[in-house]
N, C-alpha and C. Protein backbone atom coordinates (compact mmCIF):
# COMPACT_ATOMS: atom_id res chain seq x y z
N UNK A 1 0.83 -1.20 0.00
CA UNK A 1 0.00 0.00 0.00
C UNK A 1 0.88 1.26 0.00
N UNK A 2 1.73 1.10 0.84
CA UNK A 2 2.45 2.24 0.85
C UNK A 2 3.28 2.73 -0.54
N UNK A 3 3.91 1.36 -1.61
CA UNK A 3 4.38 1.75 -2.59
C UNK A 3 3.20 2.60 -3.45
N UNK A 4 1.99 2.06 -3.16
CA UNK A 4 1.05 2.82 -4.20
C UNK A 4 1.12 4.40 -3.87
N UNK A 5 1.21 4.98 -2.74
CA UNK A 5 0.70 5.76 -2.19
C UNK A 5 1.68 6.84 -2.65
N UNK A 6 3.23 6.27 -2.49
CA UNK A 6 4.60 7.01 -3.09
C UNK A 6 4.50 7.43 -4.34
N UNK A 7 4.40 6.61 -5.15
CA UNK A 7 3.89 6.02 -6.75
C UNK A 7 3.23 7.06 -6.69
N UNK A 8 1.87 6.99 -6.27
CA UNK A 8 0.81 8.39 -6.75
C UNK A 8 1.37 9.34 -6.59
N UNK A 9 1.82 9.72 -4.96
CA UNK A 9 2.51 11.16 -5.08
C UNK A 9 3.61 11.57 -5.90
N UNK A 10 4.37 10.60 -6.16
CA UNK A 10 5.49 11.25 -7.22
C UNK A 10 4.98 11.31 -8.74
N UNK A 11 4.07 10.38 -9.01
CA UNK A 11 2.88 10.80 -10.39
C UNK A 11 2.60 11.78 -10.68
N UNK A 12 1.83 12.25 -9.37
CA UNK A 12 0.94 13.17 -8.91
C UNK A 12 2.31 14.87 -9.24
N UNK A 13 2.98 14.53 -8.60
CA UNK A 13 4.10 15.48 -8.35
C UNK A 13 5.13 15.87 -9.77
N UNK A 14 5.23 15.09 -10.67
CA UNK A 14 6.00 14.79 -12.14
C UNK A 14 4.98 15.60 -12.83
N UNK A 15 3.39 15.09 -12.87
CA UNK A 15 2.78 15.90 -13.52
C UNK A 15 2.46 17.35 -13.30
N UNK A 16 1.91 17.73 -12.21
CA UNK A 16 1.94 19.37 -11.61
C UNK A 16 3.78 19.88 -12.35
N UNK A 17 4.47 19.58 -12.51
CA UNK A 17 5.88 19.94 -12.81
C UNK A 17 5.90 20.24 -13.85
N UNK A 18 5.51 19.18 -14.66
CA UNK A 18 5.31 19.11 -16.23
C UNK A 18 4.54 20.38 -17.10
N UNK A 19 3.45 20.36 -15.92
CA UNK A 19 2.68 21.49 -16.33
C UNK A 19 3.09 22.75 -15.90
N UNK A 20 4.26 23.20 -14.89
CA UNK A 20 4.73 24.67 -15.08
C UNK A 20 5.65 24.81 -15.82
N UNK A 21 6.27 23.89 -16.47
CA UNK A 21 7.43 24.27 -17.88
C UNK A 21 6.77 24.40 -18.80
N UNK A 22 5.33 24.20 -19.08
CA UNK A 22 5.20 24.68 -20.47
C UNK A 22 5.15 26.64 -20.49
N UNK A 23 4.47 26.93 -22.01
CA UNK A 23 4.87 27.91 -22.06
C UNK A 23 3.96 28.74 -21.84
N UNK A 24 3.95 29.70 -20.90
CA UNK A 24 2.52 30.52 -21.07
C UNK A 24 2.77 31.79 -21.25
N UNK A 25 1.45 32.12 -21.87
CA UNK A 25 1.40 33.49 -22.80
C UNK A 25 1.32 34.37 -21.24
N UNK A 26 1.98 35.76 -21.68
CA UNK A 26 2.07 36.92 -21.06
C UNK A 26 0.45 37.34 -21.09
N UNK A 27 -0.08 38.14 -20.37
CA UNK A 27 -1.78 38.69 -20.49
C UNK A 27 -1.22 40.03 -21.20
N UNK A 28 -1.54 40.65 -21.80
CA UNK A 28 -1.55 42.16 -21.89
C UNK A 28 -1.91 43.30 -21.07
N UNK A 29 -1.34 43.82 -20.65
CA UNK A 29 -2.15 44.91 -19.82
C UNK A 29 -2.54 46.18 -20.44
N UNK A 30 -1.59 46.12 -21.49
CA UNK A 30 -2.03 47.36 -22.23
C UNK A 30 -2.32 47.46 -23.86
N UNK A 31 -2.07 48.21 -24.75
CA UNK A 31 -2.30 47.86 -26.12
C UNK A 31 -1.19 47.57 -26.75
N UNK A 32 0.02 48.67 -26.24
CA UNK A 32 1.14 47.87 -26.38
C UNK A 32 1.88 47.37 -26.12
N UNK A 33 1.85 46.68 -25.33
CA UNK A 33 1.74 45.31 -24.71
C UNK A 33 1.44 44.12 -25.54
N UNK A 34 0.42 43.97 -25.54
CA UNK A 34 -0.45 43.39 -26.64
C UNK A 34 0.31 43.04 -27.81
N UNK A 35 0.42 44.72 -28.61
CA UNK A 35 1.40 44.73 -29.75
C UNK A 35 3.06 43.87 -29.91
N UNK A 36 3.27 44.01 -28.46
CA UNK A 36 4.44 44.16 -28.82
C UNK A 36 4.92 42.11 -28.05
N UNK A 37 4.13 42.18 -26.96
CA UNK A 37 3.68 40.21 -27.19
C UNK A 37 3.37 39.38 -28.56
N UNK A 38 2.89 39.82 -29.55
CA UNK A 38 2.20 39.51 -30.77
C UNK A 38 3.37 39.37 -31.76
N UNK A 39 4.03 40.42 -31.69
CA UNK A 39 5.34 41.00 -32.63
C UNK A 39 6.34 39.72 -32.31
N UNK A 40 6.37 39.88 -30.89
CA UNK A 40 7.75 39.00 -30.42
C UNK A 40 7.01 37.39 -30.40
N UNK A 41 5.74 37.15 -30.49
CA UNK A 41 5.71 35.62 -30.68
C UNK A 41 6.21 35.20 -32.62
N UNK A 42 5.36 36.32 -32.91
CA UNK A 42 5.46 35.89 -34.66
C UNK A 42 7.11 35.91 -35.33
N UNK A 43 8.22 36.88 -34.81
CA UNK A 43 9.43 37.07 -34.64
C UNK A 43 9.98 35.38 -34.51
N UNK A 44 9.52 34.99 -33.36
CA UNK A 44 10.41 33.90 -33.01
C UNK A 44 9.46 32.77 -33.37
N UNK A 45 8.71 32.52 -34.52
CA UNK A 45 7.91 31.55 -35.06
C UNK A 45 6.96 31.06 -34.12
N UNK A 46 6.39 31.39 -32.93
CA UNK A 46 5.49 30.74 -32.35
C UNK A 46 4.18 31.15 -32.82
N UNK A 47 3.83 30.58 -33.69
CA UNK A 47 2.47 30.58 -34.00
C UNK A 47 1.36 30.49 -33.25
N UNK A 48 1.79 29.74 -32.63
CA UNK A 48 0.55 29.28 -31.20
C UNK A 48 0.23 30.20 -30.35
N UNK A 49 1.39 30.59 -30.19
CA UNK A 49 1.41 31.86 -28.81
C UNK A 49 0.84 33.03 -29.23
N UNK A 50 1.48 33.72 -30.93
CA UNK A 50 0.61 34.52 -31.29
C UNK A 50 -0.68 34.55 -31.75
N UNK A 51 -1.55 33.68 -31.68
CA UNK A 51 -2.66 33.14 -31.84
C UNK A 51 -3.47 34.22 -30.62
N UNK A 52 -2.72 33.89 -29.74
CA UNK A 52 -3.77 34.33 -28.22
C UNK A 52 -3.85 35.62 -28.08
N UNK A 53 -3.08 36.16 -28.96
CA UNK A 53 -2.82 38.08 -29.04
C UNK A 53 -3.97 38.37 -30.18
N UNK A 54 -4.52 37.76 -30.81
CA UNK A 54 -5.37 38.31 -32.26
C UNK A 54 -6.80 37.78 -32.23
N UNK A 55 -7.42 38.97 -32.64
CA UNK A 55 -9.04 38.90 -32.27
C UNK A 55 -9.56 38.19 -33.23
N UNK A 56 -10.00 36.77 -32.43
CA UNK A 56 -10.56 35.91 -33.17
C UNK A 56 -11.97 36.04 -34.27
N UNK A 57 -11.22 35.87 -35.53
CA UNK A 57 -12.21 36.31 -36.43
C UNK A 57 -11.58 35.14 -37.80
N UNK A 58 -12.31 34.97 -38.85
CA UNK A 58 -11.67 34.02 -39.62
C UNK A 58 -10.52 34.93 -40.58
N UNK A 59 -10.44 36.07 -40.89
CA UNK A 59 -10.08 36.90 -41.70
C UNK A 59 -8.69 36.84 -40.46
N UNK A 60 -8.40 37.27 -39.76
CA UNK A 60 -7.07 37.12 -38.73
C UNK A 60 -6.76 35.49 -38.78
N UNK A 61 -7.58 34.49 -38.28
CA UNK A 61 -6.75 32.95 -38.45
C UNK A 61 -6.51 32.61 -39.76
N UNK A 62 -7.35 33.39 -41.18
CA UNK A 62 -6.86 32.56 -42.21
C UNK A 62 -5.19 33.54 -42.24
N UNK A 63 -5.12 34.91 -42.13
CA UNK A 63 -3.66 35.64 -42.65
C UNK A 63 -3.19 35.35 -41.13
N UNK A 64 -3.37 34.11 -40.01
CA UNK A 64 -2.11 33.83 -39.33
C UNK A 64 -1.71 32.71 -39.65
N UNK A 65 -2.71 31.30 -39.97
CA UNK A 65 -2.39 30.34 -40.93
C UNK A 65 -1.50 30.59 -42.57
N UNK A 66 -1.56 31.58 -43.00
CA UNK A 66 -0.91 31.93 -43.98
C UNK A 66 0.54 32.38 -43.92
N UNK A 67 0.80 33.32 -42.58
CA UNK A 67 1.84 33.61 -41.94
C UNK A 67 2.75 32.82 -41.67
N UNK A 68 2.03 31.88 -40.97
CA UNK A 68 2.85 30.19 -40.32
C UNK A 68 3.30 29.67 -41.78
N UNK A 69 2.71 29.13 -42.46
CA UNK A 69 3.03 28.21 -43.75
C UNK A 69 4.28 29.01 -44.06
N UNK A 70 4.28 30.42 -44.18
CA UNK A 70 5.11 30.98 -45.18
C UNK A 70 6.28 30.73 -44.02
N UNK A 71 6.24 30.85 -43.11
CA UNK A 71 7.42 30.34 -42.09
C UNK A 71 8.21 29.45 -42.09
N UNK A 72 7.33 28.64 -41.85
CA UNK A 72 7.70 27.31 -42.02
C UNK A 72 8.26 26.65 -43.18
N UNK A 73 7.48 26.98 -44.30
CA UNK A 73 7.92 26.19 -45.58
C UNK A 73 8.71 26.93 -46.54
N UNK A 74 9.03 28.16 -46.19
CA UNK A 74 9.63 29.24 -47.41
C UNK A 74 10.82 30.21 -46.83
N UNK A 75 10.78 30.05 -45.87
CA UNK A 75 11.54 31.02 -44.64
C UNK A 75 13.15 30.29 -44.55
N UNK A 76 14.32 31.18 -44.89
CA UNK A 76 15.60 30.21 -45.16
C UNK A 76 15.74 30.42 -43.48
N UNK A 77 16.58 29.17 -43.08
CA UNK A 77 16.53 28.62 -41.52
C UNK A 77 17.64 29.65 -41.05
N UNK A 78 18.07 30.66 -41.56
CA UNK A 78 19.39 31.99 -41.06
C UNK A 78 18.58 32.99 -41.27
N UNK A 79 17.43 33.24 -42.22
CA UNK A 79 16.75 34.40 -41.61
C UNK A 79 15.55 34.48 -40.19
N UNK A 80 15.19 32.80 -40.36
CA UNK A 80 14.27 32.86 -38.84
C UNK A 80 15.37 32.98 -37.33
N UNK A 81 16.84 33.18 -37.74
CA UNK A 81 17.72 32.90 -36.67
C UNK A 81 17.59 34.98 -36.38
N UNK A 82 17.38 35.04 -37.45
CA UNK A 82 17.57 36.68 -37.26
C UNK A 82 16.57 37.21 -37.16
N UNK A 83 15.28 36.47 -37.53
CA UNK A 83 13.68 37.07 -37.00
C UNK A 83 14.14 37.10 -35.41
N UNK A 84 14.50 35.57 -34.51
CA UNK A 84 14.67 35.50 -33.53
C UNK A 84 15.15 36.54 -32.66
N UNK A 85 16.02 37.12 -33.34
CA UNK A 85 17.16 37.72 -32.34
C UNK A 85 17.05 39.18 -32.59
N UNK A 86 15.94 39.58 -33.09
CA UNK A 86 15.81 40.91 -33.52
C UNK A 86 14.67 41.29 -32.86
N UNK A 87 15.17 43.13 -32.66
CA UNK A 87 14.31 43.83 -31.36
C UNK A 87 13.29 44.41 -32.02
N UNK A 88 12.50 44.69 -31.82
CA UNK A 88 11.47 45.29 -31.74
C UNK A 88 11.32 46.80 -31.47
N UNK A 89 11.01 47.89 -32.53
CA UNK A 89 11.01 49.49 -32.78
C UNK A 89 9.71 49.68 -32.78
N UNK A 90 9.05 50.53 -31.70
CA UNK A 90 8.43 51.05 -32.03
C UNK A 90 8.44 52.91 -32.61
N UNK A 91 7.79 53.28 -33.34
CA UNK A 91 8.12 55.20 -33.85
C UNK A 91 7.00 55.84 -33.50
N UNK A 92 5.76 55.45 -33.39
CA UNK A 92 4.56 55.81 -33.65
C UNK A 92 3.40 54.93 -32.87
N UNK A 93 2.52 55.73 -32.13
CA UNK A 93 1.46 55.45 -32.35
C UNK A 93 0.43 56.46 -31.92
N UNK A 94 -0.94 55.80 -32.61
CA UNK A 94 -2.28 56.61 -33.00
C UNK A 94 -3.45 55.78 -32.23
N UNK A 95 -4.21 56.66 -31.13
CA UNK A 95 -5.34 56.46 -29.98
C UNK A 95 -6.42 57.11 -31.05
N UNK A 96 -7.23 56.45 -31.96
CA UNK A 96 -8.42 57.49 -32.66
C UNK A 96 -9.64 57.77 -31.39
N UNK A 97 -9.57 56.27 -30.46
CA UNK A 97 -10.49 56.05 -29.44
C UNK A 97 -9.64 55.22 -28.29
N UNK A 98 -10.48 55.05 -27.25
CA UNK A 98 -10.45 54.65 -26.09
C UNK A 98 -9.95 53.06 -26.31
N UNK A 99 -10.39 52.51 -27.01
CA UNK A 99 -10.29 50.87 -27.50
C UNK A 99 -9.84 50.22 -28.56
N UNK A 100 -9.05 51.30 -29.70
CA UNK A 100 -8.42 51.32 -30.32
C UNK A 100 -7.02 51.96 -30.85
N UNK A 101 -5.93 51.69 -31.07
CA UNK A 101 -4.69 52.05 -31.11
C UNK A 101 -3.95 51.31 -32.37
N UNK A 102 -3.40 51.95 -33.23
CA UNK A 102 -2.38 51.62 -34.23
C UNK A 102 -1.11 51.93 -34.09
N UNK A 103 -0.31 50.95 -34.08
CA UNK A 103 0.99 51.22 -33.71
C UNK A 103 1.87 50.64 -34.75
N UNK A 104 2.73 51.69 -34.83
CA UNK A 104 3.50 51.75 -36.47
C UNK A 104 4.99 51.31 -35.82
N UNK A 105 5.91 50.16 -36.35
CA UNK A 105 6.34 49.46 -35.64
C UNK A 105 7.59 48.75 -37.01
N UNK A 106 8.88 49.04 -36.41
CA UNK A 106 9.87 47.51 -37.46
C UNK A 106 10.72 47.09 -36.31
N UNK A 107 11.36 45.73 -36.89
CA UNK A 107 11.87 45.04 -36.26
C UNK A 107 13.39 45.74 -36.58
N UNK A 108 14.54 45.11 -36.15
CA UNK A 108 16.50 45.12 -36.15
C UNK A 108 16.77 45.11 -37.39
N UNK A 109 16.12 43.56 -37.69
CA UNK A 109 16.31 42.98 -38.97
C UNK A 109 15.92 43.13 -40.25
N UNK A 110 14.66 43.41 -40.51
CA UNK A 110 13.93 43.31 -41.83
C UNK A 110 13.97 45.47 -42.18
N UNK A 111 14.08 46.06 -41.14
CA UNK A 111 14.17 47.90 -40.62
C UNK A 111 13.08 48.03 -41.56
N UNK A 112 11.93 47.57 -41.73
CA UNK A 112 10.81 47.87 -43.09
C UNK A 112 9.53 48.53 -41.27
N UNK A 113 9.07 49.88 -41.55
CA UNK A 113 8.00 50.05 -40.71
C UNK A 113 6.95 49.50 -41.51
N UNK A 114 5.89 48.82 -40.45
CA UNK A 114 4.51 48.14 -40.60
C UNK A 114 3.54 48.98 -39.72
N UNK A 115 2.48 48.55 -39.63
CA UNK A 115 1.60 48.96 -38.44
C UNK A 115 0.40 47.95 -38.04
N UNK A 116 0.18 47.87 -36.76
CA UNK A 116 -0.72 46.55 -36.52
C UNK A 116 -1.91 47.30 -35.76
N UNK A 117 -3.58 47.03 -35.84
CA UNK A 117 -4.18 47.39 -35.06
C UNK A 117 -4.50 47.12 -33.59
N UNK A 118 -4.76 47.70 -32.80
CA UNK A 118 -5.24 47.14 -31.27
C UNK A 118 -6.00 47.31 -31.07
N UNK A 119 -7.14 46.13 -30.24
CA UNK A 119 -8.44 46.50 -29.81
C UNK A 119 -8.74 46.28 -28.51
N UNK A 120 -9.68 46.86 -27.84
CA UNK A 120 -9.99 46.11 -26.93
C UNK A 120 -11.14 45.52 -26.87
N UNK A 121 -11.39 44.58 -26.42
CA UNK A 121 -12.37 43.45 -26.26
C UNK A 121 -12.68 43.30 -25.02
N UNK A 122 -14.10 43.31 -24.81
CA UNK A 122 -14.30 42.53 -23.37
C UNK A 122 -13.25 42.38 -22.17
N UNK A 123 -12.48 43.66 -22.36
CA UNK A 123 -11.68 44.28 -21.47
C UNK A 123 -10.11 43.83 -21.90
N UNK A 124 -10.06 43.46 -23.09
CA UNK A 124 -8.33 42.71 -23.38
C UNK A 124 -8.38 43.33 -24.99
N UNK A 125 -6.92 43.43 -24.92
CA UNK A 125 -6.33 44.12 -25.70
C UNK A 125 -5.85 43.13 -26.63
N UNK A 126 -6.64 42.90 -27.94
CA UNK A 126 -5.94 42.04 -29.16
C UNK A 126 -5.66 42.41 -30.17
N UNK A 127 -4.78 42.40 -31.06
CA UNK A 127 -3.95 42.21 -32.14
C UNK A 127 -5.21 42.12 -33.42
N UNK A 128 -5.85 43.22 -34.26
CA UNK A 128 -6.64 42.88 -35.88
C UNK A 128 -5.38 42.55 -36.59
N UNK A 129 -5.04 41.36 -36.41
CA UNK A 129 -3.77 41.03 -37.39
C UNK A 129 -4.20 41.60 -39.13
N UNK A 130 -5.07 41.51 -39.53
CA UNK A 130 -5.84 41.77 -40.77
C UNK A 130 -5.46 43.07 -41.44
N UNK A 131 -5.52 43.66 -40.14
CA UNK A 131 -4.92 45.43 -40.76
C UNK A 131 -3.91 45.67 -41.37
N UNK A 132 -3.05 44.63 -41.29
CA UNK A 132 -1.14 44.56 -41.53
C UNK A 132 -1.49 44.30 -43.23
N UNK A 133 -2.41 43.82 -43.48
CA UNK A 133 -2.78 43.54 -44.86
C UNK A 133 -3.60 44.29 -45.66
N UNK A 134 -4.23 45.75 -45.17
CA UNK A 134 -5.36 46.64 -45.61
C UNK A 134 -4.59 48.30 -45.78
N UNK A 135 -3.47 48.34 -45.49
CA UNK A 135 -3.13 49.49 -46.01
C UNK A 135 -1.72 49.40 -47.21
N UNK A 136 -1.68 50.43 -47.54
CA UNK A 136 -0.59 50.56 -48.48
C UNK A 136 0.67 51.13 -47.62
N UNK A 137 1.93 50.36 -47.81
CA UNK A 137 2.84 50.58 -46.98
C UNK A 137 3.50 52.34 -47.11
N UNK A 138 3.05 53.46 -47.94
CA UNK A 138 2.96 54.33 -47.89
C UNK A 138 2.38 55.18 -47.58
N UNK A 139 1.35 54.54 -46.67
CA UNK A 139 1.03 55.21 -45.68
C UNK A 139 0.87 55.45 -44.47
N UNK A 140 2.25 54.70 -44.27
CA UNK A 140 2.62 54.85 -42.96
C UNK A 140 3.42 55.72 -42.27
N UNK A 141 3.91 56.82 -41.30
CA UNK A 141 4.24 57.54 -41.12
C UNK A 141 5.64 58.22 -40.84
């Protein structure tokens, strides 16, 4: 009886363990925050992670599914070393409202400015990944 009892607790104890090494997403507290969690998951290929930053809509999962592929399957394995390792600029950003924010933004590596929208939702701040795809890069600031 007693081996069972060890057995469970160290089961018991391996798994609770198991489960604080995985990886968990940062919350946002702010918009950029948000932004800049989103930036640094897609940077270092975690698809998954940046998933939890972008307001679920099919128009954002189909251009983050599109994002990933192009990562994964087209991306030479020395420029994702330098997505990795590259910081994050922000120059700009624009409050039109209370729950929305655009923030005009390049990375170390690629030095190209983008801009991503922020929303807030039901009190959290997510990523319209969609927007990165609706303007013309000349008009950014």
């Amino acid at each position: 009886m007693k081996k069972i009892f060890y057995f469970s607790s160290f089961l018991l104890f391996y798994v609770s363990a198991c489960k604080n090494d995985e990886k968990k997403a940062d919350i946002p507290e702010d918009d950029l925050s948000a932004a800049r969690y989103f930036i640094k998951a897609a940077l270092e290929g975690d698809f998954d992670r940046a998933r939890i930053y972008i307001v679920k809509d099919s128009l954002n999962q189909q251009d983050i599914d599109v994002s990933e592929r192009f990562y994964k399957e087209r991306m030479k394995p020395e420029d994702k070393i330098k997505y990795k390792e590259a910081s994050i600029i922000v120059h700009d950003t624009k409050r039109p409202n209370d729950s929305t924010t655009v923030v005009y933004y390049s990375n170390s590596f690629r030095n190209q400015k983008d801009s991503l929208k922020v929303l807030k939702r039901e009190g959290k701040w997510l990523v319209d990944f969609k927007y990165i795809f609706k303007h013309q890069p000349d008009s950014l600031p």
